[in-house]
PDB file of N, CA and C in Angstrom:
ATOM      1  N   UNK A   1      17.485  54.636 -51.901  1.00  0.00           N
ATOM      2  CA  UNK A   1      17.154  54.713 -50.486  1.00  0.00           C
ATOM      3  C   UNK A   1      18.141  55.677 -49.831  1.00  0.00           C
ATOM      4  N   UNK A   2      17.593  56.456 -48.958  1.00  0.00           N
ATOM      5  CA  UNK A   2      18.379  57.284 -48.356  1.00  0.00           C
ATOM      6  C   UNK A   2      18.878  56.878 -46.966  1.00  0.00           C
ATOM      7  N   UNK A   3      20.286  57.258 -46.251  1.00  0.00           N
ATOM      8  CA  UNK A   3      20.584  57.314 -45.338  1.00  0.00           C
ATOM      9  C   UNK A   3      19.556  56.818 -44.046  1.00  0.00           C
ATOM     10  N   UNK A   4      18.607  58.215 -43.677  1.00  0.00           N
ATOM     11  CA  UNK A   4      17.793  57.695 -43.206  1.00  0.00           C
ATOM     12  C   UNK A   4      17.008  56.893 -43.189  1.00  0.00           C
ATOM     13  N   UNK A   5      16.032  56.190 -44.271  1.00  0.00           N
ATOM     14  CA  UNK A   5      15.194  55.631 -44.842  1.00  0.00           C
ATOM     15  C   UNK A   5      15.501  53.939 -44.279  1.00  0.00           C
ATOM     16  N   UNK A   6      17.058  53.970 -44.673  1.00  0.00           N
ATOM     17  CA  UNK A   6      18.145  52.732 -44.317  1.00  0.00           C
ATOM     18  C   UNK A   6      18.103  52.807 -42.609  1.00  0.00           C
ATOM     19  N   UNK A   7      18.404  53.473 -42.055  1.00  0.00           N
ATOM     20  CA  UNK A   7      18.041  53.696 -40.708  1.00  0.00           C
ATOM     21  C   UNK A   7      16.719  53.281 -40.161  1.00  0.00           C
ATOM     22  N   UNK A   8      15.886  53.537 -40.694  1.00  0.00           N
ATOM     23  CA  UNK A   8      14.075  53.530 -40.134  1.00  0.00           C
ATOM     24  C   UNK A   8      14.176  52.003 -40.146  1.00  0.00           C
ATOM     25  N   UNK A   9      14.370  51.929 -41.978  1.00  0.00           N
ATOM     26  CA  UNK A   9      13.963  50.092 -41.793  1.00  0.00           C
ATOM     27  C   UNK A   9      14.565  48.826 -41.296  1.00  0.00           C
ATOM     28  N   UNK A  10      16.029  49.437 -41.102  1.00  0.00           N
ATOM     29  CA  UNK A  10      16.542  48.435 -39.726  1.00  0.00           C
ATOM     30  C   UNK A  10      16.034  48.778 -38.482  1.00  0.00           C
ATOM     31  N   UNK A  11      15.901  49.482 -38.077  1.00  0.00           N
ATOM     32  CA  UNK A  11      15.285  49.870 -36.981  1.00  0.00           C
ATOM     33  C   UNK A  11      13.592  49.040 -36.893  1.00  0.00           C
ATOM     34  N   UNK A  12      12.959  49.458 -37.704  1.00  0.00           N
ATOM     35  CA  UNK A  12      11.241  48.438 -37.600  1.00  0.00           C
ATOM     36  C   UNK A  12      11.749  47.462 -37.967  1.00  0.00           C
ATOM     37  N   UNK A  13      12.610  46.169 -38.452  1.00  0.00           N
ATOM     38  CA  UNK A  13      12.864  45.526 -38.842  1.00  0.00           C
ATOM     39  C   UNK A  13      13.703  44.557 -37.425  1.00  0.00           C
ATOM     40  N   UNK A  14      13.889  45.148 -36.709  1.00  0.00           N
ATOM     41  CA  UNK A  14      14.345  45.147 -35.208  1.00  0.00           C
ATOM     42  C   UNK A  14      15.796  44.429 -34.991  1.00  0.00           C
ATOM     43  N   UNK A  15      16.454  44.879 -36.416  1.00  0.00           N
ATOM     44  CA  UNK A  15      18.086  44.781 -36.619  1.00  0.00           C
ATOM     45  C   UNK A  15      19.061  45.478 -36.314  1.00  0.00           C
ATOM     46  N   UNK A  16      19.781  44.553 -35.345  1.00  0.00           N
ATOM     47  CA  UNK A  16      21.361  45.495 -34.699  1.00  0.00           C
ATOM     48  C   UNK A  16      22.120  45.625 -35.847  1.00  0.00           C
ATOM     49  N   UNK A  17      22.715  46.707 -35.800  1.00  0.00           N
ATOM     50  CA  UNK A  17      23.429  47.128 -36.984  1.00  0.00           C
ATOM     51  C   UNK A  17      24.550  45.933 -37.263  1.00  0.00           C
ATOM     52  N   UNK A  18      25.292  45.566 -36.072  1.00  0.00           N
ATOM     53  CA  UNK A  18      26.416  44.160 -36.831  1.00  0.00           C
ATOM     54  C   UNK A  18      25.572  42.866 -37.375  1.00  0.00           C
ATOM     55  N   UNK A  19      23.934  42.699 -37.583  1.00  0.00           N
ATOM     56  CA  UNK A  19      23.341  41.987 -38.018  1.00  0.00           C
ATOM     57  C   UNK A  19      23.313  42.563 -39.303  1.00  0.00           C
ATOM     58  N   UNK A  20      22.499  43.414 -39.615  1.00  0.00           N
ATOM     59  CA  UNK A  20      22.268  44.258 -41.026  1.00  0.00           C
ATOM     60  C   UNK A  20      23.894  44.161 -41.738  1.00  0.00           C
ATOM     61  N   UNK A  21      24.613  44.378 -40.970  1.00  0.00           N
ATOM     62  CA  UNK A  21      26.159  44.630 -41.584  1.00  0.00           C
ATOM     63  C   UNK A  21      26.540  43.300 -42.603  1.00  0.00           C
ATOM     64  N   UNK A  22      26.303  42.459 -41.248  1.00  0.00           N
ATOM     65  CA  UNK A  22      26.604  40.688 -41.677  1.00  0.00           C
ATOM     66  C   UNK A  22      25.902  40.142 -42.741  1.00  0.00           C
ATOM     67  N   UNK A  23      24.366  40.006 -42.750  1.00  0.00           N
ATOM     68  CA  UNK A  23      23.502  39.180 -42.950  1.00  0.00           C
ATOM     69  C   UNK A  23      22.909  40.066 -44.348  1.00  0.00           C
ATOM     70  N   UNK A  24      22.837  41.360 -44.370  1.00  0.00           N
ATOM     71  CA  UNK A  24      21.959  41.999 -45.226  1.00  0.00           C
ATOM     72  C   UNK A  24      23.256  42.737 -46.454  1.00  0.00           C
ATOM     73  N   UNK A  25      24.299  43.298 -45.938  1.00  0.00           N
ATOM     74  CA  UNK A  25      25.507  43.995 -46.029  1.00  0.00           C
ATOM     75  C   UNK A  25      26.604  43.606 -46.768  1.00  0.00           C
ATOM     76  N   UNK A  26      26.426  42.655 -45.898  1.00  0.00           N
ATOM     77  CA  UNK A  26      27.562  41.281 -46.726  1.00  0.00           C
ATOM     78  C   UNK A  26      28.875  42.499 -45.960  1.00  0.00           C
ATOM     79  N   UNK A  27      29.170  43.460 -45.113  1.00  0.00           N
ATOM     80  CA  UNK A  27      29.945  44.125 -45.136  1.00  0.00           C
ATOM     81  C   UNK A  27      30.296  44.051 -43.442  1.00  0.00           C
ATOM     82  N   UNK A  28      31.206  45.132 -43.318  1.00  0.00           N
ATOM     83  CA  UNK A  28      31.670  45.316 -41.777  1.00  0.00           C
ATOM     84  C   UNK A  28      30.891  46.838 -40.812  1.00  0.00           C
ATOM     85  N   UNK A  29      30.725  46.627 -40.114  1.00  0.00           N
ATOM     86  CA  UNK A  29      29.792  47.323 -39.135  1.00  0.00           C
ATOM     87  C   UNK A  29      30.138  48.918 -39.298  1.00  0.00           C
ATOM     88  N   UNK A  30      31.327  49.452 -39.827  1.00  0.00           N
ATOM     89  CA  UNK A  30      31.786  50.824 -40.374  1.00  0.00           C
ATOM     90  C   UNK A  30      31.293  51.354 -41.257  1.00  0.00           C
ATOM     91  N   UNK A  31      30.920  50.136 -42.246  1.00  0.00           N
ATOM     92  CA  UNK A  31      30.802  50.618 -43.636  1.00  0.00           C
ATOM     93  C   UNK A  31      29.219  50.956 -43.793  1.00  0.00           C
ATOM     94  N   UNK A  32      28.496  49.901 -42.882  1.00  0.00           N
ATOM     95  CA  UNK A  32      26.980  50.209 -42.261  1.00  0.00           C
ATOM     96  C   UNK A  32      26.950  51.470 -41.767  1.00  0.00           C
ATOM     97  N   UNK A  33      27.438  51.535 -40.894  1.00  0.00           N
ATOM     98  CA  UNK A  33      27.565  53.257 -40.219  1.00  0.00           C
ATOM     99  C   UNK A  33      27.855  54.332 -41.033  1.00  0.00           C
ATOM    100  N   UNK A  34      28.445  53.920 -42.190  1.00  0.00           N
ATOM    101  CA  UNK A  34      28.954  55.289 -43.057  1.00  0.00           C
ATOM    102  C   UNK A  34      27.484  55.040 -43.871  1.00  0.00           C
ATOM    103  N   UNK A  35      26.580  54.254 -44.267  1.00  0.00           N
ATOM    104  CA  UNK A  35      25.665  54.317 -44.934  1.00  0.00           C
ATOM    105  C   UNK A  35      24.789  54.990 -44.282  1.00  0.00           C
ATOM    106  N   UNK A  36      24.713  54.558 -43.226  1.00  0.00           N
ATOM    107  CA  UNK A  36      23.506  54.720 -42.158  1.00  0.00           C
ATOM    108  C   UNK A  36      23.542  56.772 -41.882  1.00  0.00           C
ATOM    109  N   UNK A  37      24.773  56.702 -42.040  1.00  0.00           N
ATOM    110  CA  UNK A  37      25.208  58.509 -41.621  1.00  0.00           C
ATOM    111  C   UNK A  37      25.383  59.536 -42.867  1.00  0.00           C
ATOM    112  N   UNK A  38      25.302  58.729 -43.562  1.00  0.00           N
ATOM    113  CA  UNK A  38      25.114  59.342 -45.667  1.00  0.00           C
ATOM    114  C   UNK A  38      26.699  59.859 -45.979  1.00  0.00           C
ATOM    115  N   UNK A  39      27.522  59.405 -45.311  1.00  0.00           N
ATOM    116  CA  UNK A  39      28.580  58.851 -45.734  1.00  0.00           C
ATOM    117  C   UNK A  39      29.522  58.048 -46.869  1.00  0.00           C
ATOM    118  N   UNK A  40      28.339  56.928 -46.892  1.00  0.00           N
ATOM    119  CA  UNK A  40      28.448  56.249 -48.287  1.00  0.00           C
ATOM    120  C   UNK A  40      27.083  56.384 -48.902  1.00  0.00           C
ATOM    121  N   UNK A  41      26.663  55.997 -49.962  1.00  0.00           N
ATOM    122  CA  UNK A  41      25.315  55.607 -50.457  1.00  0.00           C
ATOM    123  C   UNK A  41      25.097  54.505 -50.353  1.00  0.00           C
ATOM    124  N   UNK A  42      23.699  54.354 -50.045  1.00  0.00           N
ATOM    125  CA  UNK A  42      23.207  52.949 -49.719  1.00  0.00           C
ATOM    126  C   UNK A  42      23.231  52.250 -51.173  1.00  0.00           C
ATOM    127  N   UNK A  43      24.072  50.926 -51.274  1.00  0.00           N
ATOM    128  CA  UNK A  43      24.226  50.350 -52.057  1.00  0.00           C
ATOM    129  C   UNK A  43      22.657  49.760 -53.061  1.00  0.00           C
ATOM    130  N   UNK A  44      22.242  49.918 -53.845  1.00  0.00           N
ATOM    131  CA  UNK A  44      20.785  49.590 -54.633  1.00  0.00           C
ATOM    132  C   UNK A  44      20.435  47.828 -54.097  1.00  0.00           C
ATOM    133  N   UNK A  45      21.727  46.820 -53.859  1.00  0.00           N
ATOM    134  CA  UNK A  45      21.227  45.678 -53.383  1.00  0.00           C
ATOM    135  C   UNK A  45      20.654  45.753 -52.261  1.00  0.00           C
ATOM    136  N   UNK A  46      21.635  46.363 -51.034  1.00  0.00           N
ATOM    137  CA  UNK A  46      20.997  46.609 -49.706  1.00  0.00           C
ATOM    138  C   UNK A  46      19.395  47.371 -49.465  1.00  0.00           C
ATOM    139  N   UNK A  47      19.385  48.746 -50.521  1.00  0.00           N
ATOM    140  CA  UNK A  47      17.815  48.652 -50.417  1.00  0.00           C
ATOM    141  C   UNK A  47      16.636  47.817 -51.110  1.00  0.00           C
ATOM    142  N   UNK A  48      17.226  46.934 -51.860  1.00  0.00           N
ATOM    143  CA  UNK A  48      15.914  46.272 -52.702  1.00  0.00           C
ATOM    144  C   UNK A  48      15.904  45.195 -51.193  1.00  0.00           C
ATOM    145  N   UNK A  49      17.427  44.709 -50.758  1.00  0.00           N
ATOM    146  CA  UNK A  49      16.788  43.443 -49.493  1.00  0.00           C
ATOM    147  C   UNK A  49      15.792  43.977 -48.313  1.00  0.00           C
ATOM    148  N   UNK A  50      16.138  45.293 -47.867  1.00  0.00           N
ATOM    149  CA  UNK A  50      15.304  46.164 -46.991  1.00  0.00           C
ATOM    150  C   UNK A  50      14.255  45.662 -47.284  1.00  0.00           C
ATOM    151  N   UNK A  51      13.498  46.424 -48.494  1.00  0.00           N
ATOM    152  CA  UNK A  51      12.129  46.855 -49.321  1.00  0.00           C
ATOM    153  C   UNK A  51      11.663  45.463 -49.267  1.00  0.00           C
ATOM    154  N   UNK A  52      12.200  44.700 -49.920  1.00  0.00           N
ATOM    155  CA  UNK A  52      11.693  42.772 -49.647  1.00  0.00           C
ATOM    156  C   UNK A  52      11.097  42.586 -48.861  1.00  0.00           C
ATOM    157  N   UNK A  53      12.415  42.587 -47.510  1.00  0.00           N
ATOM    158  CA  UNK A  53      12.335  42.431 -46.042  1.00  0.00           C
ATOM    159  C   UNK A  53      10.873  42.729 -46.016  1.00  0.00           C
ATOM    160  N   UNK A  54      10.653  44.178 -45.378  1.00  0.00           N
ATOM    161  CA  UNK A  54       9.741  45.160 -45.190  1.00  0.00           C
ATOM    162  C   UNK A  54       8.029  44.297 -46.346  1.00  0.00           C
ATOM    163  N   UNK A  55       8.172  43.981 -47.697  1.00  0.00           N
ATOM    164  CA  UNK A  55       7.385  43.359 -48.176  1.00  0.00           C
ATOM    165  C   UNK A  55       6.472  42.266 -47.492  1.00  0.00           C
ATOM    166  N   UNK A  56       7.912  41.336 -46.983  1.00  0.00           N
ATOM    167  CA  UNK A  56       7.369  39.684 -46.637  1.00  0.00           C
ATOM    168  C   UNK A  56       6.719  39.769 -45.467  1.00  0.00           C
ATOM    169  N   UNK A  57       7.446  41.028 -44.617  1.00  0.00           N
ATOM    170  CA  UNK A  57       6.886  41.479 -43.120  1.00  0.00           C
ATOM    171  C   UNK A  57       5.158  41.642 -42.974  1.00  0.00           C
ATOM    172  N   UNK A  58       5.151  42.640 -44.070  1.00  0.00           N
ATOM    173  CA  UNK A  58       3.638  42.870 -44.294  1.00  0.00           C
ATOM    174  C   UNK A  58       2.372  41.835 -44.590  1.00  0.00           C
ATOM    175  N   UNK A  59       3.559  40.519 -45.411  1.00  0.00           N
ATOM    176  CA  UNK A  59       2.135  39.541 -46.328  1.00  0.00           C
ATOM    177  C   UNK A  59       2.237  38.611 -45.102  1.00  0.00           C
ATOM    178  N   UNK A  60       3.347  38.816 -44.228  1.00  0.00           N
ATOM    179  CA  UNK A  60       2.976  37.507 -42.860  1.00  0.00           C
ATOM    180  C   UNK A  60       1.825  37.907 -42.139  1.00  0.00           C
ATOM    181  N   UNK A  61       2.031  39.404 -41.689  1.00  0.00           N
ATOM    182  CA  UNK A  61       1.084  40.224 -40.948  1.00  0.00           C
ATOM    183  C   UNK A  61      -0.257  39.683 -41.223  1.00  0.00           C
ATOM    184  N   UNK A  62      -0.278  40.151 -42.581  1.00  0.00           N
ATOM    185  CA  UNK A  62      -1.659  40.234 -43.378  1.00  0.00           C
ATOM    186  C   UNK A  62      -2.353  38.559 -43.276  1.00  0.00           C
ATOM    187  N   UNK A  63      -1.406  37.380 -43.394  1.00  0.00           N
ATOM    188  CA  UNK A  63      -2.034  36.192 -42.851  1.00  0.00           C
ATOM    189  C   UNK A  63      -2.098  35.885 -42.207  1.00  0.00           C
ATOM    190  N   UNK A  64      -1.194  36.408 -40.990  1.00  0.00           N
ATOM    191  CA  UNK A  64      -1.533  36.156 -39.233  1.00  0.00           C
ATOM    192  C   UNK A  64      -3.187  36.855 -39.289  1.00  0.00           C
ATOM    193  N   UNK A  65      -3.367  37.719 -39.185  1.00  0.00           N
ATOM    194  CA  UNK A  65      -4.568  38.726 -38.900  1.00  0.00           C
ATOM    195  C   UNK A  65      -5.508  37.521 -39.716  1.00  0.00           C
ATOM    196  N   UNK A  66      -5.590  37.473 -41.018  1.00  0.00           N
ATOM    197  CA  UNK A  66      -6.946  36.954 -41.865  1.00  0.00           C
ATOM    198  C   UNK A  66      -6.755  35.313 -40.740  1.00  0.00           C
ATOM    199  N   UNK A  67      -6.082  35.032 -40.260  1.00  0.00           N
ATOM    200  CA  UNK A  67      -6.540  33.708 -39.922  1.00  0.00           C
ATOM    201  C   UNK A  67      -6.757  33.814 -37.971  1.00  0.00           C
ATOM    202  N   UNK A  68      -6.409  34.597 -37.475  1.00  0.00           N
ATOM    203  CA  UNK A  68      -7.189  35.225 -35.720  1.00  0.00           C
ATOM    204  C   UNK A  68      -8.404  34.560 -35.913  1.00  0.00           C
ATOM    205  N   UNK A  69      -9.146  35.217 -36.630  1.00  0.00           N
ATOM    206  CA  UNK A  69     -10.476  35.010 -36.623  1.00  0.00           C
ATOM    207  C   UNK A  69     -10.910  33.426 -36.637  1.00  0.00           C
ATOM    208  N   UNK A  70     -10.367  32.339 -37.330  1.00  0.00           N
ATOM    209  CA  UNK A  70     -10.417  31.294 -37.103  1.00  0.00           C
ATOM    210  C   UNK A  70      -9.872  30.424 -36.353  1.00  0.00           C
ATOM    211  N   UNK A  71      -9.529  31.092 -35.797  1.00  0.00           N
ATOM    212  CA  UNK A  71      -8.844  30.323 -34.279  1.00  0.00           C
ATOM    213  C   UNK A  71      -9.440  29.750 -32.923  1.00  0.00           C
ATOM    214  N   UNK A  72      -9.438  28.841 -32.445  1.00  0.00           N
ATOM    215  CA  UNK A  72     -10.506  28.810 -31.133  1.00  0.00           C
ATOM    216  C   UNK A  72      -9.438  28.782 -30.027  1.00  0.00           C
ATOM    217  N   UNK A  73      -9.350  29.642 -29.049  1.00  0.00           N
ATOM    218  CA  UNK A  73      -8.920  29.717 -27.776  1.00  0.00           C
ATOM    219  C   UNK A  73      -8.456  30.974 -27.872  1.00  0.00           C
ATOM    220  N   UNK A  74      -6.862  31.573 -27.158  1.00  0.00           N
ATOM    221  CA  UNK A  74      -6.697  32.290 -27.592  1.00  0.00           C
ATOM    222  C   UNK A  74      -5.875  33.021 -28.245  1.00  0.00           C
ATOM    223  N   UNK A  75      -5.440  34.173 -28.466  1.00  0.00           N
ATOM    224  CA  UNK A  75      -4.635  34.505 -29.926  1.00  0.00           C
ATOM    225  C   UNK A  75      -3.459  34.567 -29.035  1.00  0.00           C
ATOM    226  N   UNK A  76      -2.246  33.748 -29.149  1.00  0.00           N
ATOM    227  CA  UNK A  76      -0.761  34.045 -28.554  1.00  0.00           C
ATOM    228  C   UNK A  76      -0.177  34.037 -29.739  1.00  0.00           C
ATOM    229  N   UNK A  77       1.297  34.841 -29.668  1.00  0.00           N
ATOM    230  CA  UNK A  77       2.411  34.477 -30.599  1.00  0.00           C
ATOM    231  C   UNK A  77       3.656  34.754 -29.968  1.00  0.00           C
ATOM    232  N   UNK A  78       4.676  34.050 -29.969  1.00  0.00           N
ATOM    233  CA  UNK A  78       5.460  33.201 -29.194  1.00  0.00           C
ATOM    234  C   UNK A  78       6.648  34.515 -29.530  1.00  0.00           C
ATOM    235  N   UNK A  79       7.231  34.796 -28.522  1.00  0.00           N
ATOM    236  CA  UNK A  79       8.433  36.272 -28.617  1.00  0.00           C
ATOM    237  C   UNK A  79       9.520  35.359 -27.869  1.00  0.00           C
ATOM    238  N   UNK A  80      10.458  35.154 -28.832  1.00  0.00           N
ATOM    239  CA  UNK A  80      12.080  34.317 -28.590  1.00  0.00           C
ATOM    240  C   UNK A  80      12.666  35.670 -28.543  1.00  0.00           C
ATOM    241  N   UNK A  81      13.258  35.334 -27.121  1.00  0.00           N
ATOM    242  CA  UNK A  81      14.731  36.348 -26.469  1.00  0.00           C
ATOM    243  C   UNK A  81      15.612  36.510 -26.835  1.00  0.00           C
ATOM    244  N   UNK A  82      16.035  35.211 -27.371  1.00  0.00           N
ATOM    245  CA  UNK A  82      17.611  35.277 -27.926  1.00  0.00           C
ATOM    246  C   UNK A  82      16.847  34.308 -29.515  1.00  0.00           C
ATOM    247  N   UNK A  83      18.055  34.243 -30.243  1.00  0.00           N
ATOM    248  CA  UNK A  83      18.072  33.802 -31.386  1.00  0.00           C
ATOM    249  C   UNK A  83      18.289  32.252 -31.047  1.00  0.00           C
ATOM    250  N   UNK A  84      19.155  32.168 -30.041  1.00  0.00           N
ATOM    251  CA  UNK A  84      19.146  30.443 -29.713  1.00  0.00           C
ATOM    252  C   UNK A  84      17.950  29.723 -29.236  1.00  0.00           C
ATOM    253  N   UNK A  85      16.843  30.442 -28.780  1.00  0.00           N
ATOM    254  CA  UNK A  85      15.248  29.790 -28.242  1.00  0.00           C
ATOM    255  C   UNK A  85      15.010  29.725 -29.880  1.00  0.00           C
ATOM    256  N   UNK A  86      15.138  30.852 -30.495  1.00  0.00           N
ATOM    257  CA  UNK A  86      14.235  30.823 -32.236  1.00  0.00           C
ATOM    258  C   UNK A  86      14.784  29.758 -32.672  1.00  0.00           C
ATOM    259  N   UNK A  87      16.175  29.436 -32.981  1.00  0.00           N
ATOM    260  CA  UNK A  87      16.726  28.000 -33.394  1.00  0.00           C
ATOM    261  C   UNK A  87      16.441  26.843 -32.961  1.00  0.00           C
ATOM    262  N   UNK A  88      16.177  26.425 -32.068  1.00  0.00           N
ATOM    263  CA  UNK A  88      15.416  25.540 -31.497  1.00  0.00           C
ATOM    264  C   UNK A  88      14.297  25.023 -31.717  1.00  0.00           C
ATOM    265  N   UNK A  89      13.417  25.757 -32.500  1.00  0.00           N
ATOM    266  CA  UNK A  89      12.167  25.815 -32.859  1.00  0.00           C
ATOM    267  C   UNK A  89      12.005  25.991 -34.500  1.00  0.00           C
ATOM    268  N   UNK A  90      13.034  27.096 -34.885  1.00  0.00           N
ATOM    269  CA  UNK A  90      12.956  26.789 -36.088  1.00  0.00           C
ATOM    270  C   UNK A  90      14.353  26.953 -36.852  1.00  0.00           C
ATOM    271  N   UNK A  91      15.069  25.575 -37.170  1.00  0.00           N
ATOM    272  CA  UNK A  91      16.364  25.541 -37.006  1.00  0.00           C
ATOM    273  C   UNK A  91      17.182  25.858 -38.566  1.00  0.00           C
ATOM    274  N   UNK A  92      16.009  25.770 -39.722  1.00  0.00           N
ATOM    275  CA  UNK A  92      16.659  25.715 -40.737  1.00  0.00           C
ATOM    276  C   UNK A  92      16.352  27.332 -41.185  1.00  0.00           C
ATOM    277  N   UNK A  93      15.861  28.457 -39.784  1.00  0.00           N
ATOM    278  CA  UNK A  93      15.752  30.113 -40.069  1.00  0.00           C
ATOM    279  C   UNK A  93      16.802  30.829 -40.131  1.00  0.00           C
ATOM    280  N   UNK A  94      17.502  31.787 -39.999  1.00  0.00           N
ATOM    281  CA  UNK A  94      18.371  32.290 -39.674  1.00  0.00           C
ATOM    282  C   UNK A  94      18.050  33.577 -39.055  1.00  0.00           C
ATOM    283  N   UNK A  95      18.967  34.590 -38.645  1.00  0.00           N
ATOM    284  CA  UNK A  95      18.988  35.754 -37.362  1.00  0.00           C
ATOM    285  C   UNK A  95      18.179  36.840 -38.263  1.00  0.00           C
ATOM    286  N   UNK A  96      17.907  36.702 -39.793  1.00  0.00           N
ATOM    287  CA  UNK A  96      17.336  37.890 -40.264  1.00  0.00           C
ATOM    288  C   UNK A  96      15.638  37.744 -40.118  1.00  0.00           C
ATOM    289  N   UNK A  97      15.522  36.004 -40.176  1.00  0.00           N
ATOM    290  CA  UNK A  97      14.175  35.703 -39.869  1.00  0.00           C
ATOM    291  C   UNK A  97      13.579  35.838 -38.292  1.00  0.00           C
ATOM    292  N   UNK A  98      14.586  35.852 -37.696  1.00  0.00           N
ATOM    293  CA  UNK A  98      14.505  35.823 -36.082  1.00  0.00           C
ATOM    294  C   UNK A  98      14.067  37.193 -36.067  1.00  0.00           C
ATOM    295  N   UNK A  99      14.392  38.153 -36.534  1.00  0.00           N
ATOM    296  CA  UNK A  99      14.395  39.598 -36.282  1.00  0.00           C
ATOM    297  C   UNK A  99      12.779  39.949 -36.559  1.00  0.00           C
ATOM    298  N   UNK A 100      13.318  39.409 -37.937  1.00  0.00           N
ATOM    299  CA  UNK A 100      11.274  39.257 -38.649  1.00  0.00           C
ATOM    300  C   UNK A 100      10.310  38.693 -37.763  1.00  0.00           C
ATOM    301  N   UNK A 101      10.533  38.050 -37.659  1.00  0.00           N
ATOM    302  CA  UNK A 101       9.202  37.311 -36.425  1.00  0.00           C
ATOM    303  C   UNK A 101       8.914  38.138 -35.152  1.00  0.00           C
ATOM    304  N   UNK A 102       9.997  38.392 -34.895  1.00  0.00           N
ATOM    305  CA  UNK A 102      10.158  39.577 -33.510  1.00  0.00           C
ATOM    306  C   UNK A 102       9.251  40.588 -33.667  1.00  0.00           C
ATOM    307  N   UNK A 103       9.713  41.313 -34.761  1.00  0.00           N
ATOM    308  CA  UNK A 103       9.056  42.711 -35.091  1.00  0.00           C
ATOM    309  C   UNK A 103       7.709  42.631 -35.587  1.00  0.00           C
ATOM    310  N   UNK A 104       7.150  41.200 -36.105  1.00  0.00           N
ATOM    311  CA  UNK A 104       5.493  41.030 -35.940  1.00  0.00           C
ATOM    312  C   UNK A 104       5.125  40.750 -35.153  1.00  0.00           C
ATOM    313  N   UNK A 105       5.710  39.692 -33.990  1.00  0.00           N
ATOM    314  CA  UNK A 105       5.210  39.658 -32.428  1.00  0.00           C
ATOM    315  C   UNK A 105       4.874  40.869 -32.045  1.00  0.00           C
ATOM    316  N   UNK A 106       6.233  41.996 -32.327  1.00  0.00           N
ATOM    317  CA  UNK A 106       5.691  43.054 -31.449  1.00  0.00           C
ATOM    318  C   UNK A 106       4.802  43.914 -32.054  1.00  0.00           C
ATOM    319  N   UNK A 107       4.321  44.199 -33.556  1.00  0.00           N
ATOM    320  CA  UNK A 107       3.440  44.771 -34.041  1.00  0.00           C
ATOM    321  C   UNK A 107       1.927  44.279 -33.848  1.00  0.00           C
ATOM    322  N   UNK A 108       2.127  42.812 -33.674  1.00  0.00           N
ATOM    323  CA  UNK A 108       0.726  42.496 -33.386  1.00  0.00           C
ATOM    324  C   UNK A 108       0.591  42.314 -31.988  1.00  0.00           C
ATOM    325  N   UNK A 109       1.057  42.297 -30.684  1.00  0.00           N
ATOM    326  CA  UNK A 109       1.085  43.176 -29.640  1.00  0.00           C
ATOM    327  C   UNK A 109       0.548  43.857 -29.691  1.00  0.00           C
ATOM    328  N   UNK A 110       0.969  44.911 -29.770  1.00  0.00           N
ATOM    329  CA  UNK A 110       0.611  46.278 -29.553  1.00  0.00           C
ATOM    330  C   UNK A 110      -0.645  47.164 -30.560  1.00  0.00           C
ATOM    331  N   UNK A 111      -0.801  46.076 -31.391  1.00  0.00           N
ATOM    332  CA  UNK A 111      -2.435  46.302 -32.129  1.00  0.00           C
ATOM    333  C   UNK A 111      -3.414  45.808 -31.308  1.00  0.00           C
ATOM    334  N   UNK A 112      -2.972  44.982 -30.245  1.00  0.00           N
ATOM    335  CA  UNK A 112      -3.960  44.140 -29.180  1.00  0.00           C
ATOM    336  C   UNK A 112      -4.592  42.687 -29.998  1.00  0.00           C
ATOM    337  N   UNK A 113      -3.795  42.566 -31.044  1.00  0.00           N
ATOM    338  CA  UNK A 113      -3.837  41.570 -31.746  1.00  0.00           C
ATOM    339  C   UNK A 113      -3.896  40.266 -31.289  1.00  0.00           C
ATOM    340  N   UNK A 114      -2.717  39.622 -30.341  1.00  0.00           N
ATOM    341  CA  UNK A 114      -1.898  38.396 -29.956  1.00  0.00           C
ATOM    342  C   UNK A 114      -1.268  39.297 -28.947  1.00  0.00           C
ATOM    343  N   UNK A 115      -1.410  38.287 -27.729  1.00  0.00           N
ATOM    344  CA  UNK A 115      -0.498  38.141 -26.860  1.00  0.00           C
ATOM    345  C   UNK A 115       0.618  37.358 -26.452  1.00  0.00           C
ATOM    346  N   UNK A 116       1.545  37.805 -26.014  1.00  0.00           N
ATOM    347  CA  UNK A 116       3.152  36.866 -26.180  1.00  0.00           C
ATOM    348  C   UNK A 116       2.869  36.249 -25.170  1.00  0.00           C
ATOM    349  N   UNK A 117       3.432  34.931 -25.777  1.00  0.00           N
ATOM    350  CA  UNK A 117       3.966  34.171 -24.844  1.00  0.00           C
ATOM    351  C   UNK A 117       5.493  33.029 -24.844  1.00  0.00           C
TER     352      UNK A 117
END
């Protein structure tokens, strides 16, 4: 994975870099930045968790959508502000899943998919 590549998918992935650093990195927010700037090379663990990430993102998508259609009323999906509303609700997730959920709220948004609420 390249520099950039590492860039894009935190970015759609809707991760602040001292998250990615912490949670994905196992490292300190510098050493992210030197990856992120091709500085260092992106370590082969950090891109297979990306590529995962980016995987599981897609097969949620793909079963949110196949099941719309069987739904009666109408299509909402719930967009937590902070990570402390997501804990609340789902307490045994953590901030990388918080991010995940986010970034399909907002993909299926903006497909006109589900509306937040």
């Amino acid at each position: 994975m390249t520099n950039l590549e590492l860039q894009a998918f935190r970015r759609f992935l809707m991760l602040k870099v001292s998250e990615a650093s912490e949670y994905i990195g196992k490292t300190d927010v510098k050493t992210w930045h030197d990856w992120e700037n091709g500085v260092l090379p992106v370590p082969e663990n950090v891109a297979t968790t990306m590529k995962e990430l980016k995987s599981l993102r897609s097969e949620k998508i793909k079963l949110i959508i196949n099941s719309i259609n069987d739904r009666v009323g109408s299509n909402t999906i719930r967009y937590f502000m902070t990570y402390q509303e997501f804990k609340k609700v789902n307490p045994e997730l953590d901030v990388i899943q918080w991010r995940l959920h986010q970034s399909i709220a907002t993909e299926l948004y903006f497909r006109g998919l589900e509306k937040l609420c």
